[in-house]
PDB file of N, CA and C in Angstrom:
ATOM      1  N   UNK A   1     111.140  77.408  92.055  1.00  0.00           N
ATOM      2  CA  UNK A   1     110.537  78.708  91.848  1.00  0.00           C
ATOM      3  C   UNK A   1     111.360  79.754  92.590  1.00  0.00           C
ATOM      4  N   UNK A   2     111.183  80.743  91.981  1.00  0.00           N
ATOM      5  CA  UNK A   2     112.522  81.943  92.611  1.00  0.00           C
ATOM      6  C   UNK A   2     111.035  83.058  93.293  1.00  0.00           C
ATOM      7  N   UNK A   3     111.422  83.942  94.031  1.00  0.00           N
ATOM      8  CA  UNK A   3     109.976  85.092  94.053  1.00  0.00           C
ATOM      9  C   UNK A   3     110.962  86.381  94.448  1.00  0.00           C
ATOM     10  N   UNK A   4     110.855  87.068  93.522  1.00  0.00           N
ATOM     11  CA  UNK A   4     111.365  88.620  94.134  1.00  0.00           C
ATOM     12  C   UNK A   4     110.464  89.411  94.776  1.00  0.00           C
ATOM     13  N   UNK A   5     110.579  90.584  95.537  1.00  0.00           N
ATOM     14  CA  UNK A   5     109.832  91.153  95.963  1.00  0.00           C
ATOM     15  C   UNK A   5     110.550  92.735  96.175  1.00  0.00           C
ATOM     16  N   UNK A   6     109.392  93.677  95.989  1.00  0.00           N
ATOM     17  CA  UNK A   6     110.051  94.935  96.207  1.00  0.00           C
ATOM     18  C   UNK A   6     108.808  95.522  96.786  1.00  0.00           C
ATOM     19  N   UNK A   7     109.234  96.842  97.962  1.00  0.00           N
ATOM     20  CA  UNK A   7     108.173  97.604  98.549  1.00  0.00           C
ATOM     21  C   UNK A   7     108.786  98.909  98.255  1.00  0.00           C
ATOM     22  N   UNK A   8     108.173 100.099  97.634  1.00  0.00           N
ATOM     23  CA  UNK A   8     108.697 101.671  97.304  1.00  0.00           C
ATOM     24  C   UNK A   8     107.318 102.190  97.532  1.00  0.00           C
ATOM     25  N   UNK A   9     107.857 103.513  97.791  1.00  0.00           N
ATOM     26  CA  UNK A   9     107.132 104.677  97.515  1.00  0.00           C
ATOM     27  C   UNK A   9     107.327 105.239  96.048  1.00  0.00           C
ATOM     28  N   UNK A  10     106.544 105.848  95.492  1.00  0.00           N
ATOM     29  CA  UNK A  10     106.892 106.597  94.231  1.00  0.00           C
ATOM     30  C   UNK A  10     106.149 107.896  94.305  1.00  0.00           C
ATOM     31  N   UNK A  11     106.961 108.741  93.756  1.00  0.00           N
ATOM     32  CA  UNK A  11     105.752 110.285  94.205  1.00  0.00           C
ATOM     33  C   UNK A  11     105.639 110.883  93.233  1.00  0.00           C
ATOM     34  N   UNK A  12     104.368 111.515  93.705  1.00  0.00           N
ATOM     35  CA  UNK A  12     103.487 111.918  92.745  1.00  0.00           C
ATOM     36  C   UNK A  12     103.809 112.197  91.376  1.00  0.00           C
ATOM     37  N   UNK A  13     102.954 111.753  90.628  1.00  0.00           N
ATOM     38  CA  UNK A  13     103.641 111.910  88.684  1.00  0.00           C
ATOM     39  C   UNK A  13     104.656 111.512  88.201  1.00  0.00           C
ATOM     40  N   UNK A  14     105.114 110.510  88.961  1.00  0.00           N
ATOM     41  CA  UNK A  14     106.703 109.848  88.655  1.00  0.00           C
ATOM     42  C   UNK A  14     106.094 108.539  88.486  1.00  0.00           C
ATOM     43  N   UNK A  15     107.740 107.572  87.515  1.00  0.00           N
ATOM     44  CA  UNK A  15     107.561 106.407  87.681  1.00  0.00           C
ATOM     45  C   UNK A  15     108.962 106.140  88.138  1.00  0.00           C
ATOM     46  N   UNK A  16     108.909 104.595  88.414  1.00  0.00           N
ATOM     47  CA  UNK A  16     109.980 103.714  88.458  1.00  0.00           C
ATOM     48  C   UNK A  16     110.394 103.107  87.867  1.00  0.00           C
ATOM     49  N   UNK A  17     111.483 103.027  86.899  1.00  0.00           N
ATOM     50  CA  UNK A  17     111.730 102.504  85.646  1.00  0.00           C
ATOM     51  C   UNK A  17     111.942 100.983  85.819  1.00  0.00           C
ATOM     52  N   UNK A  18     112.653 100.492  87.086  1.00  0.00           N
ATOM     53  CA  UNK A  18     112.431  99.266  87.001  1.00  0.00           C
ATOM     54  C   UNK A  18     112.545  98.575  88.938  1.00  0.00           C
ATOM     55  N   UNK A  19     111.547  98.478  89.137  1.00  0.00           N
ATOM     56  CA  UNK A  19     111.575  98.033  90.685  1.00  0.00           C
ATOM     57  C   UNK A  19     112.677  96.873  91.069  1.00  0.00           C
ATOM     58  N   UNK A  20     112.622  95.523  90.179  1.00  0.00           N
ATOM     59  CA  UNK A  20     113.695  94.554  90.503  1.00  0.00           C
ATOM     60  C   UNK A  20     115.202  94.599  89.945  1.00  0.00           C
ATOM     61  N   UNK A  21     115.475  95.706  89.200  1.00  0.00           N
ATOM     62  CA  UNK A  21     116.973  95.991  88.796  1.00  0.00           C
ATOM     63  C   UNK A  21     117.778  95.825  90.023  1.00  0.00           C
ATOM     64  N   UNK A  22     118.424  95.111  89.299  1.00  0.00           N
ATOM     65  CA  UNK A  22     119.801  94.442  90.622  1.00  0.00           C
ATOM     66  C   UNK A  22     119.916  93.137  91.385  1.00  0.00           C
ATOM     67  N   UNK A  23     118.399  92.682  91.115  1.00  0.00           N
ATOM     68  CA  UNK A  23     118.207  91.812  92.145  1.00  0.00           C
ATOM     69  C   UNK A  23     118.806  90.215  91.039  1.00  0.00           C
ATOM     70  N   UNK A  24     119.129  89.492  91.954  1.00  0.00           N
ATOM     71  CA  UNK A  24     120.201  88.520  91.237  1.00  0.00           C
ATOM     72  C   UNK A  24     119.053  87.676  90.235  1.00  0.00           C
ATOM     73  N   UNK A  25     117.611  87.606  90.164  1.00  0.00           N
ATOM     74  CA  UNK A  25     117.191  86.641  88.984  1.00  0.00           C
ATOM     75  C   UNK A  25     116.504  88.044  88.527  1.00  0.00           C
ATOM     76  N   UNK A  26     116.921  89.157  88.398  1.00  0.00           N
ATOM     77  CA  UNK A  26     116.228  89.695  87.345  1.00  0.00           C
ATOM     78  C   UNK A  26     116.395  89.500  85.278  1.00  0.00           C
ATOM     79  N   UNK A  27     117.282  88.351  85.523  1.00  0.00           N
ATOM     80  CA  UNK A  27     117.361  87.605  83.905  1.00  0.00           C
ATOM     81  C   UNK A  27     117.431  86.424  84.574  1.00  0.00           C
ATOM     82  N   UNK A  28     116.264  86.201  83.478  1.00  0.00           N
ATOM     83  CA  UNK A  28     115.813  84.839  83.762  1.00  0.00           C
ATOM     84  C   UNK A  28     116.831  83.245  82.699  1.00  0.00           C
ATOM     85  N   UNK A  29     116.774  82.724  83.693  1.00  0.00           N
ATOM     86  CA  UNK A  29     118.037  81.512  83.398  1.00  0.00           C
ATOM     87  C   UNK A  29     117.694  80.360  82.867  1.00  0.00           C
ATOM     88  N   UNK A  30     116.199  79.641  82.724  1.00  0.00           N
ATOM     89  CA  UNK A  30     115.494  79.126  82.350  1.00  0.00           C
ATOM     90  C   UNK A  30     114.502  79.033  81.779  1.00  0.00           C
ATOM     91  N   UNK A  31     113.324  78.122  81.004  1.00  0.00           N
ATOM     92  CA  UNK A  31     112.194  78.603  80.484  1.00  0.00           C
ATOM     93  C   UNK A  31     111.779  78.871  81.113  1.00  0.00           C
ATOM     94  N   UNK A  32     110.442  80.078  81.772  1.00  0.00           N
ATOM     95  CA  UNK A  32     109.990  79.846  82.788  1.00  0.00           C
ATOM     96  C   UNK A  32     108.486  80.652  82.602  1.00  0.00           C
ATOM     97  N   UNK A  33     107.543  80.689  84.026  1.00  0.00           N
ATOM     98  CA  UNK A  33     106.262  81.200  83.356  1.00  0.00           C
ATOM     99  C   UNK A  33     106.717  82.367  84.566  1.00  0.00           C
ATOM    100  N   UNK A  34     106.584  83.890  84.583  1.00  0.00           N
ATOM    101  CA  UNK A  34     106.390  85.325  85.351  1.00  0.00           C
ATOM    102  C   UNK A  34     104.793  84.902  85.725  1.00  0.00           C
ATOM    103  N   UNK A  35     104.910  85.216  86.661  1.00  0.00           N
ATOM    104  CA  UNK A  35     103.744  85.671  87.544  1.00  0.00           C
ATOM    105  C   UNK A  35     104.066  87.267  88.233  1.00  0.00           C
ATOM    106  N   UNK A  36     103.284  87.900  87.912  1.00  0.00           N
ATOM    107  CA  UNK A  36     103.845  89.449  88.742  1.00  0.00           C
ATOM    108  C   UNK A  36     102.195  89.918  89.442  1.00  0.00           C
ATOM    109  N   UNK A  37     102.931  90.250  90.587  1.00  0.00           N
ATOM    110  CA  UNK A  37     101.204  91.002  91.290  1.00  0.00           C
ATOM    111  C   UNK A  37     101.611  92.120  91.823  1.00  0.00           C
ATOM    112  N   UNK A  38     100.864  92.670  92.119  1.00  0.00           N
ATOM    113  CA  UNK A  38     100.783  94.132  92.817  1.00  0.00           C
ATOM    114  C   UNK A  38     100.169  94.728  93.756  1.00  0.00           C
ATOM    115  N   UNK A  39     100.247  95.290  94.731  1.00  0.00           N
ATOM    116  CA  UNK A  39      99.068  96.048  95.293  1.00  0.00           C
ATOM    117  C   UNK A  39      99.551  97.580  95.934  1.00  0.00           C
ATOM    118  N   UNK A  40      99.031  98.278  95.839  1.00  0.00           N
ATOM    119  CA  UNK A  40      99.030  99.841  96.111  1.00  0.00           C
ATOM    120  C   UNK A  40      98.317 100.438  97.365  1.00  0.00           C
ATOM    121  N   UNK A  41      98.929 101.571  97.997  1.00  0.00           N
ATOM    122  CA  UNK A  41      98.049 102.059  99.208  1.00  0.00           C
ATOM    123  C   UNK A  41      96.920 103.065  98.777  1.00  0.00           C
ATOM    124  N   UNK A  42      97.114 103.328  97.550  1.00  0.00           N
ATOM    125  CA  UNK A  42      95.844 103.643  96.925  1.00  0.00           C
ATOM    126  C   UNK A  42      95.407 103.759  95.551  1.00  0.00           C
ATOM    127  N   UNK A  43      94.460 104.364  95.154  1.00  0.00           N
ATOM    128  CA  UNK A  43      94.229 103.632  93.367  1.00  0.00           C
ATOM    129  C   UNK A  43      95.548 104.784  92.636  1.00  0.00           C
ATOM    130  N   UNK A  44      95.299 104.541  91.486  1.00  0.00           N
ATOM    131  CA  UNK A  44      96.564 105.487  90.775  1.00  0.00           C
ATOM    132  C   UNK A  44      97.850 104.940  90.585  1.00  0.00           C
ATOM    133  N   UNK A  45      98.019 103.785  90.837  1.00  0.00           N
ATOM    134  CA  UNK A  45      99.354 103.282  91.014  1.00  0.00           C
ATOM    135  C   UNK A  45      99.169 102.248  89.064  1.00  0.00           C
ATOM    136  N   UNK A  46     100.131 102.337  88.093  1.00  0.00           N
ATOM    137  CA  UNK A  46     100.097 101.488  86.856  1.00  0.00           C
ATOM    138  C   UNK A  46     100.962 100.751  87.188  1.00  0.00           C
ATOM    139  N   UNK A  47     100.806  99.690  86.166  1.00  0.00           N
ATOM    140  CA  UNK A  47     102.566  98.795  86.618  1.00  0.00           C
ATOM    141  C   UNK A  47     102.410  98.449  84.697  1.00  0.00           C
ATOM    142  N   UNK A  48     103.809  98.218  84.309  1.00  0.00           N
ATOM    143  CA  UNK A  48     104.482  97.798  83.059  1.00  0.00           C
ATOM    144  C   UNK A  48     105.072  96.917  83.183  1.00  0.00           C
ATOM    145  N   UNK A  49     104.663  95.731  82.525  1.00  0.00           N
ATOM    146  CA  UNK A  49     106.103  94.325  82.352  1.00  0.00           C
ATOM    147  C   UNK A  49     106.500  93.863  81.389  1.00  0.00           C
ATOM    148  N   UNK A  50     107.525  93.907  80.922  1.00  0.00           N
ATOM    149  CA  UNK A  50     108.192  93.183  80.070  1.00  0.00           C
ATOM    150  C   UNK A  50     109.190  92.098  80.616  1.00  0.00           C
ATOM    151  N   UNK A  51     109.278  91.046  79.557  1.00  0.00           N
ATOM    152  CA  UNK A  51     109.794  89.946  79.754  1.00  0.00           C
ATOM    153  C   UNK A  51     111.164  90.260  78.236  1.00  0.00           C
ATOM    154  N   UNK A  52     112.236  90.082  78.544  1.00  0.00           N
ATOM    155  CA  UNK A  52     113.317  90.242  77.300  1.00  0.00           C
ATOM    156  C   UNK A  52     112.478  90.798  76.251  1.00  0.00           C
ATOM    157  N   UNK A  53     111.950  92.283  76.566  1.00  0.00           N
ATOM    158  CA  UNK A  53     111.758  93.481  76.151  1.00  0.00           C
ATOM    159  C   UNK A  53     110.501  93.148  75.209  1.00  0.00           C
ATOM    160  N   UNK A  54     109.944  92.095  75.544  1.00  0.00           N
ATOM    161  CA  UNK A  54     108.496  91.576  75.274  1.00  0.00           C
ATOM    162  C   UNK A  54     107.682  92.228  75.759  1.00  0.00           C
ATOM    163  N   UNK A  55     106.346  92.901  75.913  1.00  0.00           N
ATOM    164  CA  UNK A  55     105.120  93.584  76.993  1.00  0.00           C
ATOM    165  C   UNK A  55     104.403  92.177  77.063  1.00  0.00           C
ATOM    166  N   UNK A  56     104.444  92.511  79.097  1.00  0.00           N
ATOM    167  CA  UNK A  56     103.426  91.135  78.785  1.00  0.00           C
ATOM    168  C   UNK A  56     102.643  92.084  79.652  1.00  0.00           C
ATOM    169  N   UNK A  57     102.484  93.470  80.228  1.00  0.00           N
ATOM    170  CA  UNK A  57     100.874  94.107  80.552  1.00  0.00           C
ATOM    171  C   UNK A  57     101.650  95.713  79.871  1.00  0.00           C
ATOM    172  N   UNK A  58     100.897  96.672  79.700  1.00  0.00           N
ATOM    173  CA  UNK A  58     101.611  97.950  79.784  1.00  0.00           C
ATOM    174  C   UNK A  58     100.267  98.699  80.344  1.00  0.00           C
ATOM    175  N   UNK A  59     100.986  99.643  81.196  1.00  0.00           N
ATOM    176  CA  UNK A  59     100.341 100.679  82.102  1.00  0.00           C
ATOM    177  C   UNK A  59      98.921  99.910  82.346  1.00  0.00           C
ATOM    178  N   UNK A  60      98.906  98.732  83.518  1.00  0.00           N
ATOM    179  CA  UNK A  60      97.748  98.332  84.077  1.00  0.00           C
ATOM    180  C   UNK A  60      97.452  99.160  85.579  1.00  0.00           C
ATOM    181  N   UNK A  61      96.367  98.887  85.761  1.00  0.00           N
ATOM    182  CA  UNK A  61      95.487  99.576  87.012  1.00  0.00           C
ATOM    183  C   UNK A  61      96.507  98.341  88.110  1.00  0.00           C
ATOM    184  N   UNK A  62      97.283  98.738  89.306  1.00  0.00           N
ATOM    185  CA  UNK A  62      97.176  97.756  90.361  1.00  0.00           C
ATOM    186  C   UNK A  62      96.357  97.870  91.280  1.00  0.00           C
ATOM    187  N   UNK A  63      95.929  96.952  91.952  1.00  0.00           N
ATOM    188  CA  UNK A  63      94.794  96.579  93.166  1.00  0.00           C
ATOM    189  C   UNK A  63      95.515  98.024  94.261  1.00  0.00           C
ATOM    190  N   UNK A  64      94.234  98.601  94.635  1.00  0.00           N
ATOM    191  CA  UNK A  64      94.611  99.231  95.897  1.00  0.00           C
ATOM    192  C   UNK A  64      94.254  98.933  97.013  1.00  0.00           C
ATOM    193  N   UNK A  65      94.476  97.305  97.230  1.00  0.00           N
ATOM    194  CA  UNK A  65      94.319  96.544  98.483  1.00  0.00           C
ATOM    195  C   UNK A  65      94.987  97.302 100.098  1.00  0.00           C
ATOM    196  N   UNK A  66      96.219  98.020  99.593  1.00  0.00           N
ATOM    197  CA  UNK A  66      96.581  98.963 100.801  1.00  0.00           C
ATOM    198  C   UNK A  66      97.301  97.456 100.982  1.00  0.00           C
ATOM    199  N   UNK A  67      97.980  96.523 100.986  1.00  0.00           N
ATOM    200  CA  UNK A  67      98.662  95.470 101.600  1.00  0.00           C
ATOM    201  C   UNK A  67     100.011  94.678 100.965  1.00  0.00           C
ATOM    202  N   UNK A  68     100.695  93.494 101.073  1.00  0.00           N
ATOM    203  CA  UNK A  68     101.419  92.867 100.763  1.00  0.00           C
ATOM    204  C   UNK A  68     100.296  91.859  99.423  1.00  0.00           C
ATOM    205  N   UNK A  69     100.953  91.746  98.306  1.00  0.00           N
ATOM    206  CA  UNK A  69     100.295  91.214  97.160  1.00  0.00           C
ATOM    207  C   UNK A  69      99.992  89.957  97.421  1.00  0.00           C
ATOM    208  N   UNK A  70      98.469  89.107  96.977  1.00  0.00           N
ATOM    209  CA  UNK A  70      98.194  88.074  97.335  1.00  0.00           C
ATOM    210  C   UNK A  70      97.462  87.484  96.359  1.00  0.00           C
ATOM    211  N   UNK A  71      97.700  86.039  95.831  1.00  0.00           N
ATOM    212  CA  UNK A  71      97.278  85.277  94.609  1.00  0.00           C
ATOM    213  C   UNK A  71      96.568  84.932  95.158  1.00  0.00           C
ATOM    214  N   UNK A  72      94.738  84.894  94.349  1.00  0.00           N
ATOM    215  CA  UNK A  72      94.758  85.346  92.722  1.00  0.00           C
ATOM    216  C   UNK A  72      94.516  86.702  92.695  1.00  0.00           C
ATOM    217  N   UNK A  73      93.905  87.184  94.080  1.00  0.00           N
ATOM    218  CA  UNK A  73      93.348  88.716  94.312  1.00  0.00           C
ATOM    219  C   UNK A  73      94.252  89.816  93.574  1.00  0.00           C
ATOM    220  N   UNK A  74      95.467  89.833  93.570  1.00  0.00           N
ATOM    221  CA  UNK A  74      96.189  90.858  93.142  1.00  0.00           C
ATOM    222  C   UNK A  74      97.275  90.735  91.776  1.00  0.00           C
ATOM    223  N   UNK A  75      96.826  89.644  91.042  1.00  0.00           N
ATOM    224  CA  UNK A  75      97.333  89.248  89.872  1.00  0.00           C
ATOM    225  C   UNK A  75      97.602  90.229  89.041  1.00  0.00           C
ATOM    226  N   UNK A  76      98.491  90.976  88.181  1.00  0.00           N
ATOM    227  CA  UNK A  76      98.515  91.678  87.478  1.00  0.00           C
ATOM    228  C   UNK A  76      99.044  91.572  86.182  1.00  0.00           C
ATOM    229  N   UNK A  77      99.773  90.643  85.697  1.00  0.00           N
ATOM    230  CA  UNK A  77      99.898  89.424  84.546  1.00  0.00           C
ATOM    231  C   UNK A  77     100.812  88.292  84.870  1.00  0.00           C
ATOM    232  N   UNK A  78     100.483  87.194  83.527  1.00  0.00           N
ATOM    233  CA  UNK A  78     101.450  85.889  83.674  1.00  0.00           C
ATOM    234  C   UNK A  78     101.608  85.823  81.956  1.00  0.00           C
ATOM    235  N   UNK A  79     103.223  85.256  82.412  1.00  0.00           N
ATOM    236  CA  UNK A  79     103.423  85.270  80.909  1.00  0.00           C
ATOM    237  C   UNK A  79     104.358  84.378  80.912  1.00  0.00           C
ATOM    238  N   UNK A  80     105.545  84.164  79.753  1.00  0.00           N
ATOM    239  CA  UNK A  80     106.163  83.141  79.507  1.00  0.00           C
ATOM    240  C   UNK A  80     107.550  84.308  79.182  1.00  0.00           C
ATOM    241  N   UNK A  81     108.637  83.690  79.813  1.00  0.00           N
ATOM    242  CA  UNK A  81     109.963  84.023  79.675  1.00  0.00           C
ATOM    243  C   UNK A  81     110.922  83.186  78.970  1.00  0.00           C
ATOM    244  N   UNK A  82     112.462  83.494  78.237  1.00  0.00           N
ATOM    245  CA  UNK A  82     112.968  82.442  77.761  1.00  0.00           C
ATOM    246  C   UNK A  82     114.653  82.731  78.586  1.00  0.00           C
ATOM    247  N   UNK A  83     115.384  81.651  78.494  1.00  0.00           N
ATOM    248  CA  UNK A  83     116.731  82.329  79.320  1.00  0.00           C
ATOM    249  C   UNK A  83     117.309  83.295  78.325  1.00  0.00           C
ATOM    250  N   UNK A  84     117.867  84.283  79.186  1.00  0.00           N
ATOM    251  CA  UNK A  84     118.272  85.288  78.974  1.00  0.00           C
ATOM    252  C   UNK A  84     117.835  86.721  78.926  1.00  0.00           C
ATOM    253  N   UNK A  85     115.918  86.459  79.098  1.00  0.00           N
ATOM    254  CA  UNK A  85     115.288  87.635  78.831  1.00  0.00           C
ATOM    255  C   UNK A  85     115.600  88.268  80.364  1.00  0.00           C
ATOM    256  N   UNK A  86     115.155  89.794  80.133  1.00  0.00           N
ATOM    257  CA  UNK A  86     115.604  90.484  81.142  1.00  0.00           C
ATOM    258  C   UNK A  86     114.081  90.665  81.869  1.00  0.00           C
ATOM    259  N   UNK A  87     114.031  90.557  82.922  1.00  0.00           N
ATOM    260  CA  UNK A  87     112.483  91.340  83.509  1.00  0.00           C
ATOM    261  C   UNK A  87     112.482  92.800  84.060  1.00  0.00           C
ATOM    262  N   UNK A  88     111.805  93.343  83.708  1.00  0.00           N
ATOM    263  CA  UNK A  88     111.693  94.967  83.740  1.00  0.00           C
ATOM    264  C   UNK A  88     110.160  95.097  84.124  1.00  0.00           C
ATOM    265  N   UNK A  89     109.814  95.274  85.680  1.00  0.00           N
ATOM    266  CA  UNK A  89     109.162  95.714  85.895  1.00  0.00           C
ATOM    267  C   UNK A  89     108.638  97.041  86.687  1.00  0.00           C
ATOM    268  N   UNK A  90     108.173  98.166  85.664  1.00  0.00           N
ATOM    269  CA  UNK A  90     107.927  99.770  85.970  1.00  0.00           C
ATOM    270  C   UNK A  90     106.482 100.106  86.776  1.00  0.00           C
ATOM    271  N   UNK A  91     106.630 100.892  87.765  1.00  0.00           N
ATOM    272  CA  UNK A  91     105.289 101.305  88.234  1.00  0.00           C
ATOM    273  C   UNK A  91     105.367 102.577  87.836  1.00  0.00           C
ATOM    274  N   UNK A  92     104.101 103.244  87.671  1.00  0.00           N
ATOM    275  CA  UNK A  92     103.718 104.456  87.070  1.00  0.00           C
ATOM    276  C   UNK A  92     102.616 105.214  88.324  1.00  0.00           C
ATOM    277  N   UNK A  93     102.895 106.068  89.369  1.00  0.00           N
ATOM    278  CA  UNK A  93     102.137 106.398  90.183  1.00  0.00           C
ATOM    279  C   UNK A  93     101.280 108.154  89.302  1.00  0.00           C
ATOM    280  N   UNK A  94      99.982 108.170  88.907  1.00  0.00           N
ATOM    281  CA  UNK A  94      99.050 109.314  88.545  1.00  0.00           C
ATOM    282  C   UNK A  94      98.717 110.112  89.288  1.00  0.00           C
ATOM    283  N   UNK A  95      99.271 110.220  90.374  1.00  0.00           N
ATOM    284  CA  UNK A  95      97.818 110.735  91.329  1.00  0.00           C
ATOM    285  C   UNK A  95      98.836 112.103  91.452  1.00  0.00           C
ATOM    286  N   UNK A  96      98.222 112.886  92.764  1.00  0.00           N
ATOM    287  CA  UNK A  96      99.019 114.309  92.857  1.00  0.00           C
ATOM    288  C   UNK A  96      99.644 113.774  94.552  1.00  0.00           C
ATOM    289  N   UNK A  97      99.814 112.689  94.621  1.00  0.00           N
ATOM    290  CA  UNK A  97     100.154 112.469  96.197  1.00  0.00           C
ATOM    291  C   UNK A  97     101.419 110.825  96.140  1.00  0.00           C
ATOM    292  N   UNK A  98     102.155 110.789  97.108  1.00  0.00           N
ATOM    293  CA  UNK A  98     103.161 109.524  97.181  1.00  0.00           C
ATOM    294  C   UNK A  98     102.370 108.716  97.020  1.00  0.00           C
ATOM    295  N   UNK A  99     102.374 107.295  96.474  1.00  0.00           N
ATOM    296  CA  UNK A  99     101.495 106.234  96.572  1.00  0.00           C
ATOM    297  C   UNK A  99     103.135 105.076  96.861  1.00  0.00           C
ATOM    298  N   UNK A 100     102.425 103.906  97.647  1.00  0.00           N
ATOM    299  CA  UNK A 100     103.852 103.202  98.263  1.00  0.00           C
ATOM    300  C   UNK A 100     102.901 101.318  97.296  1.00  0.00           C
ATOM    301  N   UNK A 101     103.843 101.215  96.666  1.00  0.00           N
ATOM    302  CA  UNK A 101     103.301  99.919  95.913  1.00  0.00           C
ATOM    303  C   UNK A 101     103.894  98.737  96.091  1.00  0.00           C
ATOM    304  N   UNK A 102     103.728  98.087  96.506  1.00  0.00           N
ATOM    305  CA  UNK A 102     104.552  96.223  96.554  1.00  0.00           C
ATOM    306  C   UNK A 102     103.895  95.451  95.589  1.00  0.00           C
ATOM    307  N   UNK A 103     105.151  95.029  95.019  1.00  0.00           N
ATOM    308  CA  UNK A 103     105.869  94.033  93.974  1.00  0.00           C
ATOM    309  C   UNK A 103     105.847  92.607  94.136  1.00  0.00           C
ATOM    310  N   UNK A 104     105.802  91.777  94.084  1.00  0.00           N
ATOM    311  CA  UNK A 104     106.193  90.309  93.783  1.00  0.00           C
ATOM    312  C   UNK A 104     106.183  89.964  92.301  1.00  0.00           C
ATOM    313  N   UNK A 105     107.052  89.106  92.137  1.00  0.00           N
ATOM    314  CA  UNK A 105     107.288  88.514  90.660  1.00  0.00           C
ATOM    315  C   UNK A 105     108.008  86.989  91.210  1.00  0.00           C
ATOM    316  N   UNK A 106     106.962  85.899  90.788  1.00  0.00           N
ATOM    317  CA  UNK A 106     107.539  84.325  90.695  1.00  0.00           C
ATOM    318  C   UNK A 106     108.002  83.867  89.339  1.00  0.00           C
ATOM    319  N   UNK A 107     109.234  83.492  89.252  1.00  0.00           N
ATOM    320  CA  UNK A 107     109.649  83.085  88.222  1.00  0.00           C
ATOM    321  C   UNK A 107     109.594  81.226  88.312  1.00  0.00           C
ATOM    322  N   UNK A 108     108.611  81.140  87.063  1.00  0.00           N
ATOM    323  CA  UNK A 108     108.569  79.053  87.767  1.00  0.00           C
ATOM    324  C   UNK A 108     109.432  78.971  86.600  1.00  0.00           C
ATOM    325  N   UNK A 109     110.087  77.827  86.983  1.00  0.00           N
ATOM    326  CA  UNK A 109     110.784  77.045  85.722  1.00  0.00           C
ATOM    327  C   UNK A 109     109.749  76.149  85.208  1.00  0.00           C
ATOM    328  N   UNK A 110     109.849  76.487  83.783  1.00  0.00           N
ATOM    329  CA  UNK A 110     108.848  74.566  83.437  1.00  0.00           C
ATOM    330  C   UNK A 110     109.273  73.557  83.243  1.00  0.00           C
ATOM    331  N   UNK A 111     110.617  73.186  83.161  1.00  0.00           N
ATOM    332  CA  UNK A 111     111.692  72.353  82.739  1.00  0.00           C
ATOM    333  C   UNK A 111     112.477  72.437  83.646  1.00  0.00           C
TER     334      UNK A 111
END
């Protein structure tokens, strides 16, 4: 299992087009199942995922636990990847103020 992780701020009425761009398994190399969670320092925070330009949530509510993301509490989808797809995951902050959101994404192999 691989796990990325990202912590940002995003401000107000902005998004982030893709939090794990760059990071070395953001294409996935195997079959595998995404797990992505979220949590926010306060409500207003969306998140978008695609898997090789698949939606596996678009513009969901993340937990505004205020903390580091924690399974099952802060689940925000699971889906199925194939090698080569790219993962693109966007947060979308609504509010009129910075909101600071952390990321995790587990990539399992099933094979």
């Amino acid at each position: 299992m691989v796990t990325m992780t990202d912590v940002r701020s995003t401000a107000a009425n902005t998004q982030n087009d893709n939090v794990i761009a760059g990071k070395v398994h953001e294409f996935v190399t195997r079959p595998s199942v995404l797990r992505v969670s979220g949590a926010a320092s306060a409500v207003g925070m969306r998140m978008t995922v695609l898997a090789g330009g698949r939606s596996l949530c678009q513009d969901q509510e993340v937990s505004a636990a205020n903390r580091f993301p924690i399974l099952p509490d802060d689940l925000v989808t699971e889906g199925g990847a194939a090698p080569g797809d790219r993962i693109v995951v966007s947060t979308r902050n609504t509010t009129v103020g910075a909101i600071t959101c952390s990321v995790k994404v587990d990539v399992i192999p099933v094979r």
